[in-house]
Protein backbone atom coordinates (compact mmCIF):
# COMPACT_ATOMS: atom_id res chain seq x y z
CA UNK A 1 0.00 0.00 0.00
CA UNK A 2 2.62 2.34 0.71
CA UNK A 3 4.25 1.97 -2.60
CA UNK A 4 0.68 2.64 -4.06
CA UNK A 5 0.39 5.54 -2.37
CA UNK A 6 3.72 6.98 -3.27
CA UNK A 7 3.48 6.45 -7.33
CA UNK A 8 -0.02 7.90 -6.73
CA UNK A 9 0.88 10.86 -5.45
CA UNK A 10 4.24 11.25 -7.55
CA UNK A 11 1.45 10.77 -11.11
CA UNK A 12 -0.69 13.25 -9.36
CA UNK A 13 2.41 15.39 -9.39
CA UNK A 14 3.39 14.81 -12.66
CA UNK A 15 -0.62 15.35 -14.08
CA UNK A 16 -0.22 18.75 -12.20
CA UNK A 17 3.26 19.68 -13.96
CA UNK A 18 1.27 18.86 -17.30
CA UNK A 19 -1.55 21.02 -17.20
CA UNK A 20 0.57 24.01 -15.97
CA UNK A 21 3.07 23.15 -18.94
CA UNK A 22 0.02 22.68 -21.60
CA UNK A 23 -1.64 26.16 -20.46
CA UNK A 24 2.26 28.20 -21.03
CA UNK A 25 1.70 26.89 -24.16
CA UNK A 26 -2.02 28.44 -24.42
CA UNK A 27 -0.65 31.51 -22.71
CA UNK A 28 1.96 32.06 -25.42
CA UNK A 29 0.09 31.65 -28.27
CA UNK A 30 -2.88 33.42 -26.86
CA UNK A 31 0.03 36.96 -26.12
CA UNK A 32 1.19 36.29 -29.53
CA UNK A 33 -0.75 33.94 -32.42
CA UNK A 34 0.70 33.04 -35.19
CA UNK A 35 -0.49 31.39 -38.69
CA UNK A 36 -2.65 28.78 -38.17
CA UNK A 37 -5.13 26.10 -40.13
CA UNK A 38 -7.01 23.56 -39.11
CA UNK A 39 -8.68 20.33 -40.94
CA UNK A 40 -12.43 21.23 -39.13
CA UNK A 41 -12.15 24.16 -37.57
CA UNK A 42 -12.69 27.64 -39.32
CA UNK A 43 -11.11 29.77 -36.94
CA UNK A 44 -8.12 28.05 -35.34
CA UNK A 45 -7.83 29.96 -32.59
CA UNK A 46 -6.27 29.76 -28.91
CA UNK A 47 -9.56 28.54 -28.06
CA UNK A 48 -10.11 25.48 -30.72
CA UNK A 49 -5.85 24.86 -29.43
CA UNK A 50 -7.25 24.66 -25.82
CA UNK A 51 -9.97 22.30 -26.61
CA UNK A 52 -7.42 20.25 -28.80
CA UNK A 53 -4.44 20.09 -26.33
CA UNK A 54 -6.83 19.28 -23.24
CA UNK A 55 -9.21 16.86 -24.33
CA UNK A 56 -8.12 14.04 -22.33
CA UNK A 57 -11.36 12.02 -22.31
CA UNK A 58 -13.59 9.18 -22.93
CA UNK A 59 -16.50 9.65 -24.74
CA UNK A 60 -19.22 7.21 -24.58
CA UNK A 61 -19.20 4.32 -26.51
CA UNK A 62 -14.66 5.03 -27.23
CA UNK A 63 -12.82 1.90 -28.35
CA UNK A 64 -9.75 2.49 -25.18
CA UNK A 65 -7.36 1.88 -27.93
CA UNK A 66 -8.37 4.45 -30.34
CA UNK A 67 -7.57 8.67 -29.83
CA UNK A 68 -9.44 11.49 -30.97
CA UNK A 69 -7.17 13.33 -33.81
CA UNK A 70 -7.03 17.22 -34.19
CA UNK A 71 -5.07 18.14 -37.45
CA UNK A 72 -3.81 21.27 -37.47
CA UNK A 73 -0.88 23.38 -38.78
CA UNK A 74 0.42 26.57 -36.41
CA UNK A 75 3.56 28.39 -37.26
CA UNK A 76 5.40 28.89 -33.88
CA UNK A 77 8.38 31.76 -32.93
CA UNK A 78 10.78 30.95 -30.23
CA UNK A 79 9.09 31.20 -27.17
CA UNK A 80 6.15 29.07 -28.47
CA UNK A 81 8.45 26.42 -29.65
CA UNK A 82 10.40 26.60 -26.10
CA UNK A 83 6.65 26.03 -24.57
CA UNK A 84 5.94 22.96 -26.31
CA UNK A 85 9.42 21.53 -25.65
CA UNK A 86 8.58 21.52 -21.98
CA UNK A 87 4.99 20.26 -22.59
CA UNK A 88 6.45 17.17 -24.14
CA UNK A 89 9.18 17.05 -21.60
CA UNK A 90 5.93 16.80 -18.67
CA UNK A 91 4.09 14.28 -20.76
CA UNK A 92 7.10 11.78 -21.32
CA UNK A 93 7.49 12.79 -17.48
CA UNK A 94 3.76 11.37 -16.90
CA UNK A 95 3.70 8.32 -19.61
CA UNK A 96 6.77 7.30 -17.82
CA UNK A 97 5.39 6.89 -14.12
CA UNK A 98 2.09 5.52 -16.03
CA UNK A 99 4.66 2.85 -17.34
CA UNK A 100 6.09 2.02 -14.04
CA UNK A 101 2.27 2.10 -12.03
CA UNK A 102 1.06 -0.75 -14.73
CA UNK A 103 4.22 -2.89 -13.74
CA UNK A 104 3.88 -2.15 -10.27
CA UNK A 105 0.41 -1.32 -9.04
CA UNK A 106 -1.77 -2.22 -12.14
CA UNK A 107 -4.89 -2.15 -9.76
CA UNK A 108 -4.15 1.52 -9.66
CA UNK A 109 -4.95 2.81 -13.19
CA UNK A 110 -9.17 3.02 -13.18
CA UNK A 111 -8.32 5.00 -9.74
CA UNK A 112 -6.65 7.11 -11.75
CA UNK A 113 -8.91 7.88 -14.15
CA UNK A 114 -11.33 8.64 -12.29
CA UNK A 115 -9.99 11.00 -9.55
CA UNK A 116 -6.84 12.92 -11.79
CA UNK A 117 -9.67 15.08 -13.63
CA UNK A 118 -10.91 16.79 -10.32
CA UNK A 119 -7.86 18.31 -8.87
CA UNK A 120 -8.48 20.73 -11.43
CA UNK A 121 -11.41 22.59 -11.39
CA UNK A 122 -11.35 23.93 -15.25
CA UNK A 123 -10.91 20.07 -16.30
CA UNK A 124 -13.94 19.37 -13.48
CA UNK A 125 -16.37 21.68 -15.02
CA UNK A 126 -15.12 19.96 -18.49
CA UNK A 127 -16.23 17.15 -16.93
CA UNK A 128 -20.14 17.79 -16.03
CA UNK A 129 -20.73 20.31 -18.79
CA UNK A 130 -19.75 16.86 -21.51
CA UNK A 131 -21.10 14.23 -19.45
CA UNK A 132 -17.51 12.15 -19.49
CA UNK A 133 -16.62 10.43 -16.39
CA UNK A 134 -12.71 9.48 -16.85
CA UNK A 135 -8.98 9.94 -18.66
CA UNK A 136 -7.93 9.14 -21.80
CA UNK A 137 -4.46 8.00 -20.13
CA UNK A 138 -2.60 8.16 -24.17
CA UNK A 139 -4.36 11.70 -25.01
CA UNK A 140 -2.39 12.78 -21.98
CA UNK A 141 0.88 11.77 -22.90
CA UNK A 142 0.99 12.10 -26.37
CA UNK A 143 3.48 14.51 -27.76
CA UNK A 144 2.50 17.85 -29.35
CA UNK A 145 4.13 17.30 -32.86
CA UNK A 146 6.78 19.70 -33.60
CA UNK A 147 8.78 20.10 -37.25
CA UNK A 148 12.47 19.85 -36.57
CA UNK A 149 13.29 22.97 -38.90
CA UNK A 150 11.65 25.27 -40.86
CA UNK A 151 9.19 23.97 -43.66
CA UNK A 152 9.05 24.95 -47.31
CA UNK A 153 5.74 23.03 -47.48
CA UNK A 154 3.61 20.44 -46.20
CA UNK A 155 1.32 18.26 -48.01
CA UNK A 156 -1.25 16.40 -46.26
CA UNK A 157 -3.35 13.02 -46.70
CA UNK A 158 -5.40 9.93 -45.25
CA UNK A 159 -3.58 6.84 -44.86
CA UNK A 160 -6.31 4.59 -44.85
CA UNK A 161 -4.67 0.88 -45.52
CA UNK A 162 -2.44 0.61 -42.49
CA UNK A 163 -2.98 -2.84 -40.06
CA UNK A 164 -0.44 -4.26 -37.64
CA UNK A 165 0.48 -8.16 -38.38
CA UNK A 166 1.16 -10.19 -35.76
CA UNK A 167 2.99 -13.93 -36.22
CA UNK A 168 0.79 -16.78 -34.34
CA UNK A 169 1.59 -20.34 -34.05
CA UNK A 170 -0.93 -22.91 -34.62
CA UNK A 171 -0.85 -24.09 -31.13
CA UNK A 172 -1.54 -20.05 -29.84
CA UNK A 173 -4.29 -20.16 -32.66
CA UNK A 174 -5.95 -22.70 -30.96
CA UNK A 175 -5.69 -21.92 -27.21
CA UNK A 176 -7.18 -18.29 -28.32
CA UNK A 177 -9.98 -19.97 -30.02
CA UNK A 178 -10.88 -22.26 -26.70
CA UNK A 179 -10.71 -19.12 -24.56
CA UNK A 180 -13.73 -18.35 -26.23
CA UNK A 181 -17.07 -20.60 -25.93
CA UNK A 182 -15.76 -23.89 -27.64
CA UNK A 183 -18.87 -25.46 -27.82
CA UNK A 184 -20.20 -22.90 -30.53
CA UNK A 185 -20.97 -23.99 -33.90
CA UNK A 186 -18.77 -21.49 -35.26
CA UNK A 187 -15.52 -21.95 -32.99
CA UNK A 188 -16.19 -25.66 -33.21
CA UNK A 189 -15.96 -25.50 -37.08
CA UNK A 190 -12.39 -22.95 -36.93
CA UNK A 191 -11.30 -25.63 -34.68
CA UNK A 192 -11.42 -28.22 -36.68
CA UNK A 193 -10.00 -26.11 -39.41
CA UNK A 194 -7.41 -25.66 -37.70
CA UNK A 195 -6.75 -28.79 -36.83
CA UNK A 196 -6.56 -29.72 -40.79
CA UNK A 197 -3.28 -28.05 -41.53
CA UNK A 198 0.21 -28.50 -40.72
CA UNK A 199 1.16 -27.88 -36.90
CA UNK A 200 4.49 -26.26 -37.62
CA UNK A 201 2.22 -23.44 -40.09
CA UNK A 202 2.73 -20.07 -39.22
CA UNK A 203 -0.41 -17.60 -38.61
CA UNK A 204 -1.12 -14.02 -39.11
CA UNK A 205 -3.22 -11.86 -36.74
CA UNK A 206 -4.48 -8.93 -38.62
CA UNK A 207 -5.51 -5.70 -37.06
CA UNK A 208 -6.87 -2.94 -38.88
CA UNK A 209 -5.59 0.46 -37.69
CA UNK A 210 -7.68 3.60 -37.96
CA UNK A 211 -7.23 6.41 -40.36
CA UNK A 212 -4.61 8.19 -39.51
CA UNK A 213 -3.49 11.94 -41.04
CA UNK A 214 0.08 11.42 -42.63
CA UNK A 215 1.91 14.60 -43.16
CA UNK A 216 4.85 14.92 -45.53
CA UNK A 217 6.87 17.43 -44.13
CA UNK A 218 9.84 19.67 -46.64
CA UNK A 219 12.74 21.26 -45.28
CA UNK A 220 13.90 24.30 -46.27
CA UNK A 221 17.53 23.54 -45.72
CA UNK A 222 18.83 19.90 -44.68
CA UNK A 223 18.96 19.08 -41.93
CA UNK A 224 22.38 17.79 -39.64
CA UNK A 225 21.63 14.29 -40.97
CA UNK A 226 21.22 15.74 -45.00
CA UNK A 227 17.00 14.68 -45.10
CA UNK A 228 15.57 16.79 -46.74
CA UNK A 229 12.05 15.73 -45.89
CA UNK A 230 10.11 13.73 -43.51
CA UNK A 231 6.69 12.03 -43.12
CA UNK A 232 5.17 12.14 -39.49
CA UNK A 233 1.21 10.88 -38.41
CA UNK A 234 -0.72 14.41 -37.54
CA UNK A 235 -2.79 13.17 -34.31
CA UNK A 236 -2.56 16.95 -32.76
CA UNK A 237 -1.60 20.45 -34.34
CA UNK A 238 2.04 20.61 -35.90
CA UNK A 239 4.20 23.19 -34.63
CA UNK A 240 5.90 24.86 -37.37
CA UNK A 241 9.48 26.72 -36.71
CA UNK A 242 8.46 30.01 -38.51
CA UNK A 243 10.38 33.28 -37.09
CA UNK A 244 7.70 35.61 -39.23
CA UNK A 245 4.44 33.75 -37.94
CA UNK A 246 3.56 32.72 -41.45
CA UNK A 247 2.87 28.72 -42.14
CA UNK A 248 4.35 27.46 -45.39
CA UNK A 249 2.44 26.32 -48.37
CA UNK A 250 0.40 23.23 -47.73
CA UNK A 251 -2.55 22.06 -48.97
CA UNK A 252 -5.81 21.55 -47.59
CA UNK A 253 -7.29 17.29 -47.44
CA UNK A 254 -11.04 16.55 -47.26
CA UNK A 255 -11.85 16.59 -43.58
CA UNK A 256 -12.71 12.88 -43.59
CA UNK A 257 -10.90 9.61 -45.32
CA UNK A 258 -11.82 8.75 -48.24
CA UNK A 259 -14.41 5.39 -48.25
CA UNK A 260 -12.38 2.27 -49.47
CA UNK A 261 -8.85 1.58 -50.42
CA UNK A 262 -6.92 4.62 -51.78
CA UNK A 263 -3.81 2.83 -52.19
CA UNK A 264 -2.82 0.07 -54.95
CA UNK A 265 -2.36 -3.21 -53.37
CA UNK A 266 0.98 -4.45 -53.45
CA UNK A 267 2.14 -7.20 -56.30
CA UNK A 268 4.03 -8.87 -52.96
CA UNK A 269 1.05 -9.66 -50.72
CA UNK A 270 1.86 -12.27 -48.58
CA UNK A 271 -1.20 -12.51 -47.36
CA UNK A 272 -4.39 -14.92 -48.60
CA UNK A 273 -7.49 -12.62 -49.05
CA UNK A 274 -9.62 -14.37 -47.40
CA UNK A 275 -9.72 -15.05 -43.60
CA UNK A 276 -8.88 -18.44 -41.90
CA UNK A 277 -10.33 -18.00 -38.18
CA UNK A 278 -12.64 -14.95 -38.41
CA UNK A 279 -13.42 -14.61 -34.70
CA UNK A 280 -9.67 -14.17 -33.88
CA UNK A 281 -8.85 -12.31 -37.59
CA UNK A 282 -5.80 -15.05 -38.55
CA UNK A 283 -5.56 -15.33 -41.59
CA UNK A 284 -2.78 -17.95 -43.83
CA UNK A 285 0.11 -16.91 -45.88
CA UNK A 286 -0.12 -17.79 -49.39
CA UNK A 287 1.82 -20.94 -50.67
């Protein structure tokens, strides 16, 4: 218990050291805005920032592993750019105690949830004006993007076709399907599909990721490494180096993905199109 109570109070700390960092950055650009755009918002102003850099919730009905995206573009001077710096410094300071309470004190993390959003009473009266009830521990401690120099131009789109794969064995195939109710029809027959091919067979789990908001980001000058461009996910507003408040050219994406597959499929699919064991998503690799 007393550990408990220590990492407790040391994330309450570290949720405190947060919110003061992510309102210096509200205060800056509040004293002095730059350029901005955003993807749904017509006025991107410090108010749509402070909605986007403190919504930390749940919303009813919110997959836990999926996050709320605000795309944005703001052209930052000095003393912005200084203020996000120590905003991401406080949120790796807060993922990192978040890592070491799951290891430690698991039984602690719906606790959290729950009683972090009161200490503050702006967050509180968040709270009961939306009807949410608890953190959204990632949209805490994700980082505010930031461009590493400044941009000639940035060119957005949806990335629509992304999944994670994930190598099973036949024998984890089958323990996953009797965790569920084995004596359905339907697990009963992907058993005994399973059972008809070769033990030693590797599996693929397939997971389809959201639509994510790639940005393609272009240097004006190279950078120490000699890239002269980079290509970053957009979950929050990008911070843009810009010394004359000004954003650099960039277009302007529909504000939702596009329905259906944007990209070509590739000729080296390894994959067979249909699936093998639909409640768990495995599907084989071709022969």
């Amino acid at each position: 218990m007393e550990l408990q109570y220590r990492l407790l109070a040391e994330l309450e700390a570290a949720f405190d050291h947060l919110i003061e960092r992510i309102e210096a950055v509200l205060a800056v650009y509040a004293a002095s805005p730059g350029e901005a755009w955003a993807l749904e918002s017509p006025r991107p102003d410090a108010e749509w920032l402070r909605r986007a850099l403190l919504d930390f919730w749940y919303q009813d009905g919110q997959d836990g592993r999926a996050t709320r995206s605000y795309v944005g573009l703001i052209a930052a001077d000095e003393a912005l750019l200084e203020a996000v710096a120590r905003a991401n410094a406080a949120k790796d300071r807060f993922g990192t105690l978040l890592t070491r309470i799951r290891e430690q004190a698991g039984a602690l993390i719906p606790e959290i949830k729950a009683v972090l959003p009161f200490r503050h009473p702006v967050l509180h009266d968040h709270l009961r004006g939306q009807g949410l009830a608890r953190l959204h521990l990632k949209q805490c401690w994700r980082h505010l993007p930031v461009a590493d120099a400044p941009l000639s131009r940035v060119r957005l789109a949806w990335y629509s076709s992304g999944r994670s794969i994930k190598r099973l064995s036949v024998e984890d195939a089958e323990r996953r399907l009797l965790k569920l109710d084995a004596d359905a029809p339907h697990v009963r027959i992907q058993l005994k599909r399973l059972a008809g091919i070769p033990s030693g067979e590797p599996l693929a789990q397939v997971q389809r990721q959201a639509p994510v908001m790639r940005a393609n980001l272009f240097f004006r000058e190279p950078l120490a490494d000699g890239r002269l461009r980079r290509a970053m996910n957009l979950p929050l507003p990008l911070f843009i180096p810009a010394a004359d408040g000004r954003l650099p050219d960039h277009n302007r994406p529909l504000p939702r993905p596009p329905k259906g597959r944007t990209r070509a499929k590739r000729s080296d699919e390894r994959l067979e199109d249909d699936v093998f064991l639909p409640s768990l998503r495995v599907y084989r690799y071709r022969g």
